[in-house]
C-alpha atoms as a PDB file:
ATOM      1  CA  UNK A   1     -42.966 -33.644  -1.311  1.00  0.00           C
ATOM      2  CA  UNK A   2     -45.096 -36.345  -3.847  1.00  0.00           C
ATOM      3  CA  UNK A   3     -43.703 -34.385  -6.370  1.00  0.00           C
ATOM      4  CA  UNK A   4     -40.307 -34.853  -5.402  1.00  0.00           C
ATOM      5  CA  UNK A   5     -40.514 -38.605  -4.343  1.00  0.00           C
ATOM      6  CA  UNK A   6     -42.184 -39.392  -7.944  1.00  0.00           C
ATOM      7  CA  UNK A   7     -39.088 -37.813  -8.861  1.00  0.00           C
ATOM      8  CA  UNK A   8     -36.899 -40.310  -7.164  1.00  0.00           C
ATOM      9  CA  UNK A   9     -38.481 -42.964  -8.353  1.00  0.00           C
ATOM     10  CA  UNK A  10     -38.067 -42.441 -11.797  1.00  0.00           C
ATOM     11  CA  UNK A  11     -33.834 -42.856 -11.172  1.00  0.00           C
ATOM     12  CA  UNK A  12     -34.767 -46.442  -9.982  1.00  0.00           C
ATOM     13  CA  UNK A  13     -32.682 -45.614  -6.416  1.00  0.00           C
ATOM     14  CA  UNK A  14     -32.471 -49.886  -6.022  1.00  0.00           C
ATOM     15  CA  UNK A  15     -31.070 -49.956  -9.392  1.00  0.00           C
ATOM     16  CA  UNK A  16     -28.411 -47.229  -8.745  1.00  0.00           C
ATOM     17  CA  UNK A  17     -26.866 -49.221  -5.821  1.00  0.00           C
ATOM     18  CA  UNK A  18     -25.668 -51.840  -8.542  1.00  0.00           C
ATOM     19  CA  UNK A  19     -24.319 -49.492 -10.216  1.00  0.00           C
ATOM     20  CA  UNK A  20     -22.287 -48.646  -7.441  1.00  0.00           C
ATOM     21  CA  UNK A  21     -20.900 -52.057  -7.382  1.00  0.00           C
ATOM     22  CA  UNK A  22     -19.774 -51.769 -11.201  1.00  0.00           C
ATOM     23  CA  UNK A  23     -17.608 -49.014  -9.746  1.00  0.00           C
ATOM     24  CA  UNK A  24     -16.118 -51.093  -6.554  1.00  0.00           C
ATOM     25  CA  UNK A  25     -15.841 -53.919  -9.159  1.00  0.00           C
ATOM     26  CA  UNK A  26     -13.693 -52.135 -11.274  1.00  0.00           C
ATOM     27  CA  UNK A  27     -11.498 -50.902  -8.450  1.00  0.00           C
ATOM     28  CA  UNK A  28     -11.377 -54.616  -7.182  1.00  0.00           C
ATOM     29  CA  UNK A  29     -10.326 -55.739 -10.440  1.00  0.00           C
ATOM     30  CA  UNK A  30      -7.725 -52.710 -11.334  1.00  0.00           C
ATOM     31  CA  UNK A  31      -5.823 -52.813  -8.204  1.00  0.00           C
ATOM     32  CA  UNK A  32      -6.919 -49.899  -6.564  1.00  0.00           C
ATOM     33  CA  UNK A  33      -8.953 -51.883  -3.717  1.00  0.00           C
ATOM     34  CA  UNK A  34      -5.511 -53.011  -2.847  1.00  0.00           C
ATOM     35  CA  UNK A  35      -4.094 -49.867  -2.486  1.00  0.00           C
ATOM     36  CA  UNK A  36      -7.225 -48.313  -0.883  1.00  0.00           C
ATOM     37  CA  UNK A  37      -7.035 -50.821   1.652  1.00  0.00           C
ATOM     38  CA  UNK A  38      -3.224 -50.922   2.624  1.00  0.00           C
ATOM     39  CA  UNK A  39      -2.143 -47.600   2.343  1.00  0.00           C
ATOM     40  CA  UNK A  40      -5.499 -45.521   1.907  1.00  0.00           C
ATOM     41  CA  UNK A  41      -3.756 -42.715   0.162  1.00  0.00           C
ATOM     42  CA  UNK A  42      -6.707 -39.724   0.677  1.00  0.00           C
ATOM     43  CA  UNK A  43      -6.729 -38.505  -3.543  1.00  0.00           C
ATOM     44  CA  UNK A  44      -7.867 -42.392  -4.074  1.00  0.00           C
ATOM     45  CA  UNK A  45     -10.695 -42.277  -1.548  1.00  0.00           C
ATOM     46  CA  UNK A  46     -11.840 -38.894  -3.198  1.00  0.00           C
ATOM     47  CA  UNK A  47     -11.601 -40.442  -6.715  1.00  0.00           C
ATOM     48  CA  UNK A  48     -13.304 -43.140  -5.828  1.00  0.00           C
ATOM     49  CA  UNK A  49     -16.076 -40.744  -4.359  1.00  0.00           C
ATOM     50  CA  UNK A  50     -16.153 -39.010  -7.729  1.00  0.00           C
ATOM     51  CA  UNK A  51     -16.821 -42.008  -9.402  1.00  0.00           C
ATOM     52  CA  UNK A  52     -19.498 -42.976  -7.491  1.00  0.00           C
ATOM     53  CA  UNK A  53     -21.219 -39.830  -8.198  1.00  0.00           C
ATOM     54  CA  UNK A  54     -20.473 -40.117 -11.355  1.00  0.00           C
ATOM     55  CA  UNK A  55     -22.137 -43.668 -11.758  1.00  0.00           C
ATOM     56  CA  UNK A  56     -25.336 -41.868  -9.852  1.00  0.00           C
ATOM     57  CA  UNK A  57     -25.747 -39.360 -12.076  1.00  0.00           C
ATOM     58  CA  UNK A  58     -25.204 -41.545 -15.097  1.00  0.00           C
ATOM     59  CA  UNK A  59     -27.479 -44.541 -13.985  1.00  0.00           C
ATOM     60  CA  UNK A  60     -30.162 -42.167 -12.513  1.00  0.00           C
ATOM     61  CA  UNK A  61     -30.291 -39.735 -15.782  1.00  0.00           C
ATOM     62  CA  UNK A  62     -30.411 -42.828 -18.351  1.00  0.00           C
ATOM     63  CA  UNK A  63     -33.234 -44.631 -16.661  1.00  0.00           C
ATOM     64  CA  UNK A  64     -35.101 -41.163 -15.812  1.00  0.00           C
ATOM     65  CA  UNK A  65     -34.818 -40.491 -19.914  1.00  0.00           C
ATOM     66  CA  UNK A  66     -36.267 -43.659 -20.238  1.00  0.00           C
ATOM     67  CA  UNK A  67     -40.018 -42.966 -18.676  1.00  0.00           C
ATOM     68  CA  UNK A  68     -39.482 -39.587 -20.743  1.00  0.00           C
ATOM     69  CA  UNK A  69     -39.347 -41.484 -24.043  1.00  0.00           C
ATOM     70  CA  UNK A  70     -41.794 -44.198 -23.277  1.00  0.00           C
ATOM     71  CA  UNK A  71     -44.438 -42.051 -21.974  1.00  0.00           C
ATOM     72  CA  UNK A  72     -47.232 -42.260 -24.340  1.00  0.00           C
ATOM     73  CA  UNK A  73     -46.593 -45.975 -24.172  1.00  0.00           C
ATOM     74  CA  UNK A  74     -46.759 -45.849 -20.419  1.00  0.00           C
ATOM     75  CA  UNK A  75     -50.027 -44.991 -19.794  1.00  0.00           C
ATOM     76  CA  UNK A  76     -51.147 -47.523 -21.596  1.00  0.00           C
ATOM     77  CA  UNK A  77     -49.039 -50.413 -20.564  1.00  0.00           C
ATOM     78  CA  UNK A  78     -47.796 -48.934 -17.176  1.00  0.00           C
ATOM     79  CA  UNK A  79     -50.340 -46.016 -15.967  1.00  0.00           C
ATOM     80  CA  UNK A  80     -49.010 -46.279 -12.473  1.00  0.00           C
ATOM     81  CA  UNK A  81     -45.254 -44.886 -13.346  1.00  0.00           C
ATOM     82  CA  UNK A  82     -44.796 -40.886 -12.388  1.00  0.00           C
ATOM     83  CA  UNK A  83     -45.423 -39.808 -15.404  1.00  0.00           C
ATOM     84  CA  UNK A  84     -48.449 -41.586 -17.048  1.00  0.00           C
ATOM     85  CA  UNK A  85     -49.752 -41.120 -13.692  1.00  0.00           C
ATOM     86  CA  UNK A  86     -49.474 -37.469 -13.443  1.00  0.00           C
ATOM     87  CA  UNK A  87     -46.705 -37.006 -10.430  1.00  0.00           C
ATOM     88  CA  UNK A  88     -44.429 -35.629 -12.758  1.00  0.00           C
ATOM     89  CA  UNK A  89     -44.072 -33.966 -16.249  1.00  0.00           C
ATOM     90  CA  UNK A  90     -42.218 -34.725 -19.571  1.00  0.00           C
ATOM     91  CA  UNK A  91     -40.801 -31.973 -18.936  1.00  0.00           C
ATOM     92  CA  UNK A  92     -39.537 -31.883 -15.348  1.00  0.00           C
ATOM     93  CA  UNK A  93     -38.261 -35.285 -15.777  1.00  0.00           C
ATOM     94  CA  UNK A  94     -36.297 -34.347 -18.803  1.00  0.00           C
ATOM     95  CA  UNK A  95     -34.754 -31.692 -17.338  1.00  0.00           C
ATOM     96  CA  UNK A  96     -33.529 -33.786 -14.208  1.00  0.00           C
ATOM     97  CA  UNK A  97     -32.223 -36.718 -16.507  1.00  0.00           C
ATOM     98  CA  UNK A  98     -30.414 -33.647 -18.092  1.00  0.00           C
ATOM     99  CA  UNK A  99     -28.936 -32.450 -15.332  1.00  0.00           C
ATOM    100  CA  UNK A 100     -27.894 -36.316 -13.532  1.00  0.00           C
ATOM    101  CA  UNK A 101     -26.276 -36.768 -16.749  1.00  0.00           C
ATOM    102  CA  UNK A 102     -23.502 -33.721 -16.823  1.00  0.00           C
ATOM    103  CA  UNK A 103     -23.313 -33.845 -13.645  1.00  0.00           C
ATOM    104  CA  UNK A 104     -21.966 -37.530 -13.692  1.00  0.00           C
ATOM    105  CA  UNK A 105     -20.032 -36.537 -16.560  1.00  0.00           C
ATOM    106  CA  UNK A 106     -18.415 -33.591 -14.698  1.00  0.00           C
ATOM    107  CA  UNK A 107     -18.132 -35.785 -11.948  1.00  0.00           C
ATOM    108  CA  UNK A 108     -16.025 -38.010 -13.733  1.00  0.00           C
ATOM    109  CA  UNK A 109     -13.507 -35.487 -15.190  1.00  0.00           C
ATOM    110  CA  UNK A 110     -12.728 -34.896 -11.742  1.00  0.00           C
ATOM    111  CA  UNK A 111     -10.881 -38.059 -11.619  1.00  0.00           C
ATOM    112  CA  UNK A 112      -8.988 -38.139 -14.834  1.00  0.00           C
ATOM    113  CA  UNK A 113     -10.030 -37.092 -18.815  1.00  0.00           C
ATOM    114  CA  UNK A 114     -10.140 -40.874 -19.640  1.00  0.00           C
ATOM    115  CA  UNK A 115     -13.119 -41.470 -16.928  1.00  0.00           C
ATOM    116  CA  UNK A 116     -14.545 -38.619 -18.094  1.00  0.00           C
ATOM    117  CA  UNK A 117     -14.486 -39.189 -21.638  1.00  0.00           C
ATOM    118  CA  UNK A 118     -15.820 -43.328 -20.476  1.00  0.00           C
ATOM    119  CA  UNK A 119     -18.913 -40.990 -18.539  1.00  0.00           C
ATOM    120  CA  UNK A 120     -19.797 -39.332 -21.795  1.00  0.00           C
ATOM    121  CA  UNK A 121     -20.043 -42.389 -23.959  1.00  0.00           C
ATOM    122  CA  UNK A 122     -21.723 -44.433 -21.293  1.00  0.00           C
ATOM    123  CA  UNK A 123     -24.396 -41.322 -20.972  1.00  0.00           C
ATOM    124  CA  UNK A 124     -24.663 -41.113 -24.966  1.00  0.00           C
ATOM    125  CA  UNK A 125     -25.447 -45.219 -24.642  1.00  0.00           C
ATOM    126  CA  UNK A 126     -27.632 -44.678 -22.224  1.00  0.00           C
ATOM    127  CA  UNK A 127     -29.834 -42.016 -24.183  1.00  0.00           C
ATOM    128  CA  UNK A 128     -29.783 -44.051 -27.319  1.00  0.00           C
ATOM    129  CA  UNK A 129     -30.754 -46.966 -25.855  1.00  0.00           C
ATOM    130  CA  UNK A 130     -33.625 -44.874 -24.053  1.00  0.00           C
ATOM    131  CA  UNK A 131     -34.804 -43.303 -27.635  1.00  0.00           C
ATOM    132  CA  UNK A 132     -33.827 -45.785 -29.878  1.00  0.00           C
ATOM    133  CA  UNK A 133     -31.998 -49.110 -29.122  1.00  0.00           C
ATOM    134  CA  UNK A 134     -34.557 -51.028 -26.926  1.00  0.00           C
ATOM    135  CA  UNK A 135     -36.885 -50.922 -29.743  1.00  0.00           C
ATOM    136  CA  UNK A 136     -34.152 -53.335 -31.939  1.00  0.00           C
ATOM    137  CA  UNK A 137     -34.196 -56.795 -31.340  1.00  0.00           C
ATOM    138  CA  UNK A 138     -30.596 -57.543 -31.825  1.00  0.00           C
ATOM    139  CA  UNK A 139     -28.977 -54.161 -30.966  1.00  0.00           C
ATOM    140  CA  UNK A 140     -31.251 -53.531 -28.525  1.00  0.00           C
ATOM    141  CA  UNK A 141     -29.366 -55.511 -25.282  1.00  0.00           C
ATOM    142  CA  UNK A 142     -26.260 -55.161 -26.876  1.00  0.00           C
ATOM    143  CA  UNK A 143     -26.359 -51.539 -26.379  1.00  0.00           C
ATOM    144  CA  UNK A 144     -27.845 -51.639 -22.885  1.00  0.00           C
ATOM    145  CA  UNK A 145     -25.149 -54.156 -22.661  1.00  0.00           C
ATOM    146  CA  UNK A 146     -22.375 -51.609 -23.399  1.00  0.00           C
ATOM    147  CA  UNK A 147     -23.795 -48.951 -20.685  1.00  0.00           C
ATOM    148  CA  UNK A 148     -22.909 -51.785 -17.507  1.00  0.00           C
ATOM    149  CA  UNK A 149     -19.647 -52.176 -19.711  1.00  0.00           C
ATOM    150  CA  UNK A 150     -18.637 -48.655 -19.609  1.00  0.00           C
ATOM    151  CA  UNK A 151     -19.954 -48.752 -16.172  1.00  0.00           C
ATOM    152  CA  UNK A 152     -17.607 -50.961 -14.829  1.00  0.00           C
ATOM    153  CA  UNK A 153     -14.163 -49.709 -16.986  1.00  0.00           C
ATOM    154  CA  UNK A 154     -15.405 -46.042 -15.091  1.00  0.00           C
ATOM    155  CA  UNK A 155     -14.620 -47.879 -11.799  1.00  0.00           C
ATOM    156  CA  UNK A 156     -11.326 -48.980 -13.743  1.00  0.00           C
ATOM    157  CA  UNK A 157     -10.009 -45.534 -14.273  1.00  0.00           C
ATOM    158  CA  UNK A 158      -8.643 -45.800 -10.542  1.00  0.00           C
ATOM    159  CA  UNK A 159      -5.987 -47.615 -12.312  1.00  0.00           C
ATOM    160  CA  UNK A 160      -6.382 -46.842 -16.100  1.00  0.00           C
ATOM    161  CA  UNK A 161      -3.848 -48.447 -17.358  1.00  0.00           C
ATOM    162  CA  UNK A 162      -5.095 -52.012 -16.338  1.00  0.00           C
ATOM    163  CA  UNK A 163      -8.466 -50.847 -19.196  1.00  0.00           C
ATOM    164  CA  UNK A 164      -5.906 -52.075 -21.860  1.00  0.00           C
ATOM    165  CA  UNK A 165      -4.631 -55.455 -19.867  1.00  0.00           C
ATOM    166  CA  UNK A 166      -8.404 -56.494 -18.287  1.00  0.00           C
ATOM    167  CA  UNK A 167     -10.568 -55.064 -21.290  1.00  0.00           C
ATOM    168  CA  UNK A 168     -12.499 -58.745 -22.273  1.00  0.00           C
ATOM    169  CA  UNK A 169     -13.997 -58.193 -18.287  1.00  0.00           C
ATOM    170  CA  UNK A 170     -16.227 -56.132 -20.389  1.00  0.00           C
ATOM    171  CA  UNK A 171     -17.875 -58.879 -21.983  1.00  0.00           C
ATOM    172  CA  UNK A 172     -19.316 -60.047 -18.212  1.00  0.00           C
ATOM    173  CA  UNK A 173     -21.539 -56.950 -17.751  1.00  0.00           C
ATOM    174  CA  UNK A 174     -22.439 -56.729 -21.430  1.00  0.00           C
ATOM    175  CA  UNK A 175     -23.714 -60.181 -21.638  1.00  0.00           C
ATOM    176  CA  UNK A 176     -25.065 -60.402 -18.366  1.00  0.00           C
ATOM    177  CA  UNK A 177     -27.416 -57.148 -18.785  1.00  0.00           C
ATOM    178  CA  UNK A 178     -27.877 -58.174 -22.785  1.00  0.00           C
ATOM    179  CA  UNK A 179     -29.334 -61.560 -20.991  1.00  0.00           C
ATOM    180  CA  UNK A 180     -31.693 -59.230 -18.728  1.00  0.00           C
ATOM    181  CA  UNK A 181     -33.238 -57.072 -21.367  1.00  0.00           C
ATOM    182  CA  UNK A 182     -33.218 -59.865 -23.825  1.00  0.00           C
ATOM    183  CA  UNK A 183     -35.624 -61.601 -20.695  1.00  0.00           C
ATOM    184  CA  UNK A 184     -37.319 -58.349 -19.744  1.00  0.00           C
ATOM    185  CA  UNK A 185     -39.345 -57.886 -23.281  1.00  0.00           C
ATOM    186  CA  UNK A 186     -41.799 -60.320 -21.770  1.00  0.00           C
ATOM    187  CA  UNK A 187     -42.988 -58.906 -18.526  1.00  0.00           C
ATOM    188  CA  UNK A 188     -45.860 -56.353 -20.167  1.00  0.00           C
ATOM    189  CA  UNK A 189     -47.176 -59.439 -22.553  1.00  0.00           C
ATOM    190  CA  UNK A 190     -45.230 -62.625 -21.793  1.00  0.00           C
ATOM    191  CA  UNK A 191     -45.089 -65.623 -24.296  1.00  0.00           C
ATOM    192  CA  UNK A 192     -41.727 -65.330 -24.800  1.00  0.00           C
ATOM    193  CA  UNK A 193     -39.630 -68.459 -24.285  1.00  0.00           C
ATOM    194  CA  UNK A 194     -36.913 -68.124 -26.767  1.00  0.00           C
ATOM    195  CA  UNK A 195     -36.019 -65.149 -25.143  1.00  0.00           C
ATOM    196  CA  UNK A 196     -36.186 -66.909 -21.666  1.00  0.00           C
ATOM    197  CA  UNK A 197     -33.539 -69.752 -22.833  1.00  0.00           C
ATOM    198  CA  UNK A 198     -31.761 -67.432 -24.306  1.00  0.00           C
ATOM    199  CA  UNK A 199     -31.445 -65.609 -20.890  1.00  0.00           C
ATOM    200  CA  UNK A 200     -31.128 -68.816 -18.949  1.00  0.00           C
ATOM    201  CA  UNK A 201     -27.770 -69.512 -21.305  1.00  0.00           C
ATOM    202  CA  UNK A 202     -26.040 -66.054 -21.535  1.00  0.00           C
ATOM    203  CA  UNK A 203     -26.673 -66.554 -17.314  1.00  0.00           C
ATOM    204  CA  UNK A 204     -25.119 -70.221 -17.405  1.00  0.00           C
ATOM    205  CA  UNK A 205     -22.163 -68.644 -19.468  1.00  0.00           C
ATOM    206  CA  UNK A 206     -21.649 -65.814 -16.746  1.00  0.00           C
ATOM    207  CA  UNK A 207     -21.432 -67.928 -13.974  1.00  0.00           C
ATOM    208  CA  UNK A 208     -18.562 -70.583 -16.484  1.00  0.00           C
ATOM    209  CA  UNK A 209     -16.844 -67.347 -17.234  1.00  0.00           C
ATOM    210  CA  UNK A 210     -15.809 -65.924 -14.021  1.00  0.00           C
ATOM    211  CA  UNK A 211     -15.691 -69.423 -12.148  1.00  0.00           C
ATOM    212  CA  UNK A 212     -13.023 -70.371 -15.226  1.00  0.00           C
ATOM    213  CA  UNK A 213     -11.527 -66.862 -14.576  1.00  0.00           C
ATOM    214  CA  UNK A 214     -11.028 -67.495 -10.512  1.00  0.00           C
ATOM    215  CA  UNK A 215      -9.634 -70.901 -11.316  1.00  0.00           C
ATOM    216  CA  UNK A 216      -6.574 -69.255 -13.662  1.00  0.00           C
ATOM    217  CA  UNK A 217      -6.215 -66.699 -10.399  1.00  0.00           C
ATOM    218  CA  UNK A 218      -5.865 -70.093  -7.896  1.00  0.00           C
ATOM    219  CA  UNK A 219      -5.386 -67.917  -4.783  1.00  0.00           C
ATOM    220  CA  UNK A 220      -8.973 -66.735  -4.946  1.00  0.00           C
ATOM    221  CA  UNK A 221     -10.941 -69.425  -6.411  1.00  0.00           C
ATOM    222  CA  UNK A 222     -11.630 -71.020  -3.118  1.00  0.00           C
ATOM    223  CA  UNK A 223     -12.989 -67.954  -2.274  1.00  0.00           C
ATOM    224  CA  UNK A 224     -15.181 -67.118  -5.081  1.00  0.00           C
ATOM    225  CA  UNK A 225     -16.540 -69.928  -5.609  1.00  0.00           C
ATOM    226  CA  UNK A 226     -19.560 -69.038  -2.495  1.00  0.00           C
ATOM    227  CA  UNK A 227     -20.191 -66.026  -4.451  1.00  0.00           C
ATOM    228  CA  UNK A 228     -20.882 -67.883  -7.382  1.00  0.00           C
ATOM    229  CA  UNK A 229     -23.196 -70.052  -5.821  1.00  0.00           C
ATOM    230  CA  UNK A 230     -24.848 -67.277  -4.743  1.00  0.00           C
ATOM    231  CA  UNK A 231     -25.381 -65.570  -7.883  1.00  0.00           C
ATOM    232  CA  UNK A 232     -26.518 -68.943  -9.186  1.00  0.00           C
ATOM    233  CA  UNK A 233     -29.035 -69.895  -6.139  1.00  0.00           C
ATOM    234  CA  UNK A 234     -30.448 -65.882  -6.829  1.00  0.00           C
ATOM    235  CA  UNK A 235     -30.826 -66.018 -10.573  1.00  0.00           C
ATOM    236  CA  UNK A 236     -31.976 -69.054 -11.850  1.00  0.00           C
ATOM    237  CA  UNK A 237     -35.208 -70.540  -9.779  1.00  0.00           C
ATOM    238  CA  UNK A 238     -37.102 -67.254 -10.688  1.00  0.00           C
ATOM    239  CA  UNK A 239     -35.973 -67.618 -14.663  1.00  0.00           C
ATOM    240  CA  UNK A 240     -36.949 -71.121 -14.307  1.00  0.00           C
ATOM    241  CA  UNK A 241     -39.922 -70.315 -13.093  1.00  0.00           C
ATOM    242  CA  UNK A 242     -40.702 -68.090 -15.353  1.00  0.00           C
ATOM    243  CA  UNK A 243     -40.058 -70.518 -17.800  1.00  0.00           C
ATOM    244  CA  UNK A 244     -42.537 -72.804 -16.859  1.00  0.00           C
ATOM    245  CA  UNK A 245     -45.607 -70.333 -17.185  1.00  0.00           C
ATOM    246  CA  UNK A 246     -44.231 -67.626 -19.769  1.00  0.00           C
ATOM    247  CA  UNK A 247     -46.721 -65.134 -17.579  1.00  0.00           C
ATOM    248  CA  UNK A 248     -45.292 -61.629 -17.367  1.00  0.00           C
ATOM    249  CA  UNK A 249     -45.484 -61.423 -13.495  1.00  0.00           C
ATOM    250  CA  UNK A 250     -43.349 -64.136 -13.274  1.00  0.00           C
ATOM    251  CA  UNK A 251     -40.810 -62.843 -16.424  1.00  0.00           C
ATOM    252  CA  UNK A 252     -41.066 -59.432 -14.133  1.00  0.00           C
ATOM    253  CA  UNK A 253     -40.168 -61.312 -10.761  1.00  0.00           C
ATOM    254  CA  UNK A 254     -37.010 -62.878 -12.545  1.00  0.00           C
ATOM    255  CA  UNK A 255     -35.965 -59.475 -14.383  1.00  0.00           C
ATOM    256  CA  UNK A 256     -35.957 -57.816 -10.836  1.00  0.00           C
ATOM    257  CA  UNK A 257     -33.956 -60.869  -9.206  1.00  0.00           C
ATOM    258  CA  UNK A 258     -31.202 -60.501 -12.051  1.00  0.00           C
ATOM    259  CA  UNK A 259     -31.031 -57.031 -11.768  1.00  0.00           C
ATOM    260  CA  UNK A 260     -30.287 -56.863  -8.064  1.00  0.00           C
ATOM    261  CA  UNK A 261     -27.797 -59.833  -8.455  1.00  0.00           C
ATOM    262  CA  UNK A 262     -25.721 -57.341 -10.392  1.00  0.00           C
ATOM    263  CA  UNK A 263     -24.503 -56.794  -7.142  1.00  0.00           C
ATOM    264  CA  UNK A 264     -23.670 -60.643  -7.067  1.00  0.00           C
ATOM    265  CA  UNK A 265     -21.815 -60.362 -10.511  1.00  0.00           C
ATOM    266  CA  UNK A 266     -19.162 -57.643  -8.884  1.00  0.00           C
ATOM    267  CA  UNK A 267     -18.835 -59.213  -5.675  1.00  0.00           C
ATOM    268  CA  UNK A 268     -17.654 -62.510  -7.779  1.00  0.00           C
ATOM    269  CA  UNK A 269     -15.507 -60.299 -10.274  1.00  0.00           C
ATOM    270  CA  UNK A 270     -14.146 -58.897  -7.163  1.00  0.00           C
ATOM    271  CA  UNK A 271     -13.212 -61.819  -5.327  1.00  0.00           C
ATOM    272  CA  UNK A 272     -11.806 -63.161  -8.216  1.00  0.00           C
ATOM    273  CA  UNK A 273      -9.385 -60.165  -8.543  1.00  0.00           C
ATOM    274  CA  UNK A 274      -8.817 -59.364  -4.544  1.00  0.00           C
ATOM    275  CA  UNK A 275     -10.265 -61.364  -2.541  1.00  0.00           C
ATOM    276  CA  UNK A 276     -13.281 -62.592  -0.751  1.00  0.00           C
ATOM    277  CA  UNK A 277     -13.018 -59.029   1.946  1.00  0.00           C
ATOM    278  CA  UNK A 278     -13.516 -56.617  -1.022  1.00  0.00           C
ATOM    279  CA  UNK A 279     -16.047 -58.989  -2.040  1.00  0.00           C
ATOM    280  CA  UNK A 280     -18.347 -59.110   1.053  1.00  0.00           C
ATOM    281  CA  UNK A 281     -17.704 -55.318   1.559  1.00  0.00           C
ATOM    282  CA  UNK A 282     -19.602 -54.913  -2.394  1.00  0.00           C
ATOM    283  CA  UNK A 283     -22.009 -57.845  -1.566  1.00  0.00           C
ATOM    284  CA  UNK A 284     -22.912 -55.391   1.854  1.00  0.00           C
ATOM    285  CA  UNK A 285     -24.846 -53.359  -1.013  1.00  0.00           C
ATOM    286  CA  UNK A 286     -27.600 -56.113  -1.844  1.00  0.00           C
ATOM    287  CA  UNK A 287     -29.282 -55.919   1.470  1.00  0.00           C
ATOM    288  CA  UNK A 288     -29.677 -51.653   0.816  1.00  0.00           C
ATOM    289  CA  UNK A 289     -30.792 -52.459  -2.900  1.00  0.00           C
ATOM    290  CA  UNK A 290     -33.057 -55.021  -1.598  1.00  0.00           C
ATOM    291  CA  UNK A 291     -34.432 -52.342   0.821  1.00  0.00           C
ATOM    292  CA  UNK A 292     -35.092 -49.829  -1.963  1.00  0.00           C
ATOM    293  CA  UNK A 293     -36.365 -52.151  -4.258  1.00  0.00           C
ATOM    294  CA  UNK A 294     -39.687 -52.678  -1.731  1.00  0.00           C
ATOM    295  CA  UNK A 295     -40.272 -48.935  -1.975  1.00  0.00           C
ATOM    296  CA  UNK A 296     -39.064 -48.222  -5.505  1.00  0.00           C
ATOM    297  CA  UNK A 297     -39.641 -50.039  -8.746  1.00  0.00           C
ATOM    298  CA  UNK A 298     -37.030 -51.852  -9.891  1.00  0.00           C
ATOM    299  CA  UNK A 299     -37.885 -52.464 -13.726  1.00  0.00           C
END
């Protein structure tokens, strides 16, 4: 049973639910929430359920490779993750990061050969990232960046055709998560304020984006707008905090509060796109994330 927890804790479960959003965010902004919720044709709702598997096994695999490449560094800078620690092998873990991965690939063919094709480069992202990318400076967020992109177009492929019309949406995930990794390189050592402005304005430019992209869609900026001032009240006082000290508890405290907001980020994509009810019903995910993240490490 310890054997198998430590193995659900390397897939970050808190981590997975906003994941889950990038896929209800993507419906929200495609169409297909609209559709879901008017005529609730039965394929949909078992598209949508592949693509939520999908996003599992994709999220849970490419964090899971990640304690398998940074073991040796783990036990010296984090001895208390599964594997440092002794709960679980290289080699176990491998082989379940292995096995998440196809099966949110397969998962995804299920819906259509574009999603699936999206899975494979978001799970080839994912792996480089894990083995190569975080260890870049520049290319480094970018390409964690492009995993949350690919995330959210998979949630797209309800509708594929709207990829092509709503593709610069893209650029929201891609900066947002750049922002968090960019911020997340100080919470083992700390001292690193460039990194933490930096963060603070890629966040400020989220929150200008999709406020300026509700206020072009005037039936739902009234209703975004809460959202965003959510997402703004849960992001910024722990960055700015952070900020103050440089100490790496702190940098840690804000890297988990951005990640969760994630959840934040769809719910305002989605209200800008359908409407403050699709919204709430993604934002209904931050309280179970929340929940997870007191049992389960979130970074």
């Amino acid at each position: 049973m310890a054997n198998l927890l430590a193995h659900i804790r390397l897939t970050r479960p808190a981590n997975i639910i906003t994941a889950i959003a990038d896929i209800l965010a993507g419906a929200a902004i495609s169409g297909a929430a609209f559709i879901l919720l008017e005529e609730s044709p039965l394929q949909l709702w078992l598209d949508l359920g592949w693509l939520v598997l999908a996003t599992i096994g994709l999220y849970g695999g490419g964090v899971a490779f990640n304690d398998v490449f940074d073991a040796k560094l783990d036990k010296i800078e984090r001895p208390e993750r599964p594997i440092p620690s002794g709960q679980a092998s290289v080699r176990s873990a491998a082989w379940m990061a292995s096995l998440l991965l196809l099966g949110g690939i397969l998962a995804a063919f299920q819906v259509d050969f574009t999603g699936g094709l999206l899975a494979i480069l978001v799970g080839l992202f994912a792996v480089l990232y894990d083995a190569w990318g975080k260890h870049k400076r520049l290319f480094g967020p970018i390409n964690m960046g492009l995993c949350r992109a690919g995330n959210l177009f998979l949630g797209m492929t309800l509708m594929s055709q709207t990829i092509r019309e709503f593709w610069y949406i893209g650029f929201v995930p891609l900066v947002y998560v750049a922002a968090i990794t960019m911020v997340s390189r100080g919470e083992v050592h700390g001292k690193n304020k460039s990194a933490l402005y930096g963060g603070l304005f890629l966040y400020a430019g989220i929150v200008v984006f999709i406020g300026t992209l509700a206020f072009f869609r005037p039936s739902y900026w009234l209703e975004t707008l809460p959202f965003l001032v959510l997402l703004t009240y849960f992001i910024f006082p722990p960055l700015i905090k952070a900020l103050k000290t440089q100490e790496p508890a702190l940098i840690g405290k804000s890297v988990k509060a951005a990640v969760l907001a994630l959840i934040i980020v769809n719910a305002s994509l989605a209200a800008a796109f359908a409407g403050w009810m699709v919204a709430v019903a993604i934002l209904l995910l931050l309280p179970v994330s929340l929940l997870l993240a007191r049992v389960f490490a979130v970074t």
